[in-house]
Each structure stands twice: as C-alpha cells, then as structure tokens.
C-alpha atoms as a PDB file:
ATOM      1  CA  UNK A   1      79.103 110.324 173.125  1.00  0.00           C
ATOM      2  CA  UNK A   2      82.438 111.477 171.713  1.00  0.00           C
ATOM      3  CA  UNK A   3      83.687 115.254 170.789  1.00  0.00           C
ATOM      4  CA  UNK A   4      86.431 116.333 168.882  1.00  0.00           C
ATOM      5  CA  UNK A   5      87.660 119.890 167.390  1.00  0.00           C
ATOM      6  CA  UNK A   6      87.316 120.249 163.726  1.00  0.00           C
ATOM      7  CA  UNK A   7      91.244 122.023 163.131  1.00  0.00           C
ATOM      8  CA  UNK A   8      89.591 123.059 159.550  1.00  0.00           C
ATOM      9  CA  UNK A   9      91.445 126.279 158.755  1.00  0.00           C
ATOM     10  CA  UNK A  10      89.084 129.519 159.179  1.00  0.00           C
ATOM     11  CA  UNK A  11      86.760 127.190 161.625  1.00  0.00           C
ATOM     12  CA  UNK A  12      88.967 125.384 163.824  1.00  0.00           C
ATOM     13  CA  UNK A  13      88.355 127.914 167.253  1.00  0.00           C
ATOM     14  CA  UNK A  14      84.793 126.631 168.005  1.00  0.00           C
ATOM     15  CA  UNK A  15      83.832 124.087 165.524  1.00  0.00           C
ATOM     16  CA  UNK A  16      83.774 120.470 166.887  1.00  0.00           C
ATOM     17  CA  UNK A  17      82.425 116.961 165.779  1.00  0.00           C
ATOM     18  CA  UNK A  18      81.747 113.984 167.563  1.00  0.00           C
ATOM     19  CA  UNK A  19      79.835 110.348 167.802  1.00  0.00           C
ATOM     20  CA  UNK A  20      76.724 109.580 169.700  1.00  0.00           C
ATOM     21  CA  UNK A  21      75.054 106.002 169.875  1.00  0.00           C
ATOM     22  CA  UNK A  22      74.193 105.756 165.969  1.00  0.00           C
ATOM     23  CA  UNK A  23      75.282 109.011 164.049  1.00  0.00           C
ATOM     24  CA  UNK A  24      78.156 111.411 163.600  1.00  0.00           C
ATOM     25  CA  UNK A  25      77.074 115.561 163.990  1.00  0.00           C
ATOM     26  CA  UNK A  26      78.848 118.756 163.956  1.00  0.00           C
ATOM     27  CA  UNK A  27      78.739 122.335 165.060  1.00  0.00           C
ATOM     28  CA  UNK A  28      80.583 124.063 162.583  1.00  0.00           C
ATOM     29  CA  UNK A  29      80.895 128.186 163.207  1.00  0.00           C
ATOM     30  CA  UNK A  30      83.505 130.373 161.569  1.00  0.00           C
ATOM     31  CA  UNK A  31      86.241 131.982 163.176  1.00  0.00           C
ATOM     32  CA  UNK A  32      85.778 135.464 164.607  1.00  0.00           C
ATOM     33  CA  UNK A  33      81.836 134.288 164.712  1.00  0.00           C
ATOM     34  CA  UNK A  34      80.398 134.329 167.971  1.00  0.00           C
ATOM     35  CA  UNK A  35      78.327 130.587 169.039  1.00  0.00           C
ATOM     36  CA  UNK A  36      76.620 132.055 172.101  1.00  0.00           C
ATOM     37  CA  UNK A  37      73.119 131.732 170.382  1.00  0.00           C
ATOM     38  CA  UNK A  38      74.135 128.112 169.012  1.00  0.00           C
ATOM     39  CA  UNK A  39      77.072 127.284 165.723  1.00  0.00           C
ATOM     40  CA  UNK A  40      76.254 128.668 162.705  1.00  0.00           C
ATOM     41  CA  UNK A  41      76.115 125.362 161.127  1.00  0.00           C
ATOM     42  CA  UNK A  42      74.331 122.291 163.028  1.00  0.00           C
ATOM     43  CA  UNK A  43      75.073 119.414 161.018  1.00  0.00           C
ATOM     44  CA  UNK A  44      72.502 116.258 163.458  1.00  0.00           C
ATOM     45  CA  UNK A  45      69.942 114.286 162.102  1.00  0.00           C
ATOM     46  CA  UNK A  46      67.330 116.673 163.825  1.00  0.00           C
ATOM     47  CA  UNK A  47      68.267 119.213 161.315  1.00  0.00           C
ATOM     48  CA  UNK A  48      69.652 117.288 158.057  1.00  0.00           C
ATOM     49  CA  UNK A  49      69.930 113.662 156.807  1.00  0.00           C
ATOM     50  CA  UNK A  50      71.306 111.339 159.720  1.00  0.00           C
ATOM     51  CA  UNK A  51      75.491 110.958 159.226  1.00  0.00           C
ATOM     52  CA  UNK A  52      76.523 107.754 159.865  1.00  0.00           C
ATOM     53  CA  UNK A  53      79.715 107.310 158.736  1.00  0.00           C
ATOM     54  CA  UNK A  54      83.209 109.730 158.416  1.00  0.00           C
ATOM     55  CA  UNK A  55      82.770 110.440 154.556  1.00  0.00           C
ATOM     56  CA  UNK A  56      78.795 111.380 154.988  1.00  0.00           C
ATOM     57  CA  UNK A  57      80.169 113.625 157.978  1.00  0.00           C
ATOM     58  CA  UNK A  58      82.936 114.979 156.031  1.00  0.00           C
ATOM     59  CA  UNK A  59      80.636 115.580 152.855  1.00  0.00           C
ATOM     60  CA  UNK A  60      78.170 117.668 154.602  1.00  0.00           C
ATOM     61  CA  UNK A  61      80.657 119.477 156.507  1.00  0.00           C
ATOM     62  CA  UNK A  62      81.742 120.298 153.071  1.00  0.00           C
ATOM     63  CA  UNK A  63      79.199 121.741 151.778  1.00  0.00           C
ATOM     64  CA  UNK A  64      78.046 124.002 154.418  1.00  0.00           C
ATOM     65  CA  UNK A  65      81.690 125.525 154.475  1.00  0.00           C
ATOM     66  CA  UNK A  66      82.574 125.303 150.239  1.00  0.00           C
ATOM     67  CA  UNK A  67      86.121 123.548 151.936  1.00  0.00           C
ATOM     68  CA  UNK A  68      86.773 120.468 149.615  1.00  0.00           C
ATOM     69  CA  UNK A  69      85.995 117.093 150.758  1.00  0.00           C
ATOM     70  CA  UNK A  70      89.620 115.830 151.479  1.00  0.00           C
ATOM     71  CA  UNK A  71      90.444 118.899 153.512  1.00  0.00           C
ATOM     72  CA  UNK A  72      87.435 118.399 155.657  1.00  0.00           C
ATOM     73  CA  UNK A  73      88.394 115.056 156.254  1.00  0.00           C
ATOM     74  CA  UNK A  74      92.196 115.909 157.095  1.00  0.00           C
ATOM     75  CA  UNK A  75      90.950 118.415 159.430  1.00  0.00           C
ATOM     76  CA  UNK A  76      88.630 116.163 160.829  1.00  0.00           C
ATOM     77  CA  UNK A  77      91.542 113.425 162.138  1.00  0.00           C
ATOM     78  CA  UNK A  78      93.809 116.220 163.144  1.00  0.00           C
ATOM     79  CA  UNK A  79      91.637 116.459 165.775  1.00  0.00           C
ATOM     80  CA  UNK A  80      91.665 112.989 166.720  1.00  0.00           C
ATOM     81  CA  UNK A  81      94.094 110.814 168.647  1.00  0.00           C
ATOM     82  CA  UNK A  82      95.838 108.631 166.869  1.00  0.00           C
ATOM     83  CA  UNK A  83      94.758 105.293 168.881  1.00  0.00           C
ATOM     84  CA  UNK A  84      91.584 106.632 168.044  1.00  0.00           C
ATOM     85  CA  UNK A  85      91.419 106.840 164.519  1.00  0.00           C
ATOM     86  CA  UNK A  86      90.406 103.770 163.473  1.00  0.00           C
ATOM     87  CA  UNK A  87      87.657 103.305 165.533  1.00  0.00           C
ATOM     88  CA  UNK A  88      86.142 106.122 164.120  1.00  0.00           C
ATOM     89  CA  UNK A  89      86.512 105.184 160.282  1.00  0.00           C
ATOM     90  CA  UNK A  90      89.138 107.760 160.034  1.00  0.00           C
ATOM     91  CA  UNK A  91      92.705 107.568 157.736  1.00  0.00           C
ATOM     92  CA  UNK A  92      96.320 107.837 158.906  1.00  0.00           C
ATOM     93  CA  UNK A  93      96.964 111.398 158.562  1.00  0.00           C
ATOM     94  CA  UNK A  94      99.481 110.524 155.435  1.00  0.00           C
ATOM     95  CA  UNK A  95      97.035 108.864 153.838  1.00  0.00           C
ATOM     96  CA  UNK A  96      94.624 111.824 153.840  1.00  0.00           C
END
C-alpha cells in the first residue's frame, strides 16, 4: 500500500491518493472542510468502479471535483517522488 498527497489547488491540505495490491483510490476533501467523519469524496472500488490505472484515477478524481483532467493529473505527480514516478504510470512533471 502506497499514499501520496493530491497538491490539487483548493484540495491539496487533506486529500491524498495511493496504490494497494490491484487498484488506485483517493480521499479527496476540500480545503477548509473538515475529514473527521471520513473525505468528502471516497474514490475505492467499494464505492465506485475499481481504478486501475493513473488516467482512470485521474478521471474520476475529475469529476468529483469539476478540476480538468490534466490538472488532476499534474497535481497528482507533484505529490510523488520523482524515482517514483514511473512506477506508478505517472509523466515527468514537464510533460504534464
């Protein structure tokens, strides 16, 4: 299991991401939101079609915060180390 911050601009104090065994998930809650009862947004297959990949991650986490696709996806490798990256299906930051 893997976690990393999502730095997405207006959700980037206590929204995260990660990698478990076979799918990708979020918890997506928007700043000045409190997550004590849970994020506001639960993006895991328990809840919504299983993520297995960056792009399916990045998609959803799209359209449960109206951010575009390619600043979801920016904001989702910000997060990341960089030796990390690829592992994880994500771009070079420039390339986002």
């Amino acid at each position: 299991m893997s976690i990393y911050p999502l730095m997405l601009p207006g959700w980037e104090d206590l929204s995260t991401w990660g990698a478990e065994d076979d799918y990708l998930y979020a918890q997506v809650t928007r700043n000045g939101l409190s997550d004590d009862d849970g994020p506001e947004f639960w993006i895991t297959p328990h809840l919504q079609p299983t993520c297995r990949t960056v792009n399916e991650l990045s998609q959803a986490i799209s359209e449960v915060t109206l951010v575009d696709r390619p600043t979801v996806l920016q904001a989702m490798t910000l997060g990341v180390q960089p030796a990390a990256r690829r592992s994880l299906g994500l771009p070079d930051t420039g390339s986002v």
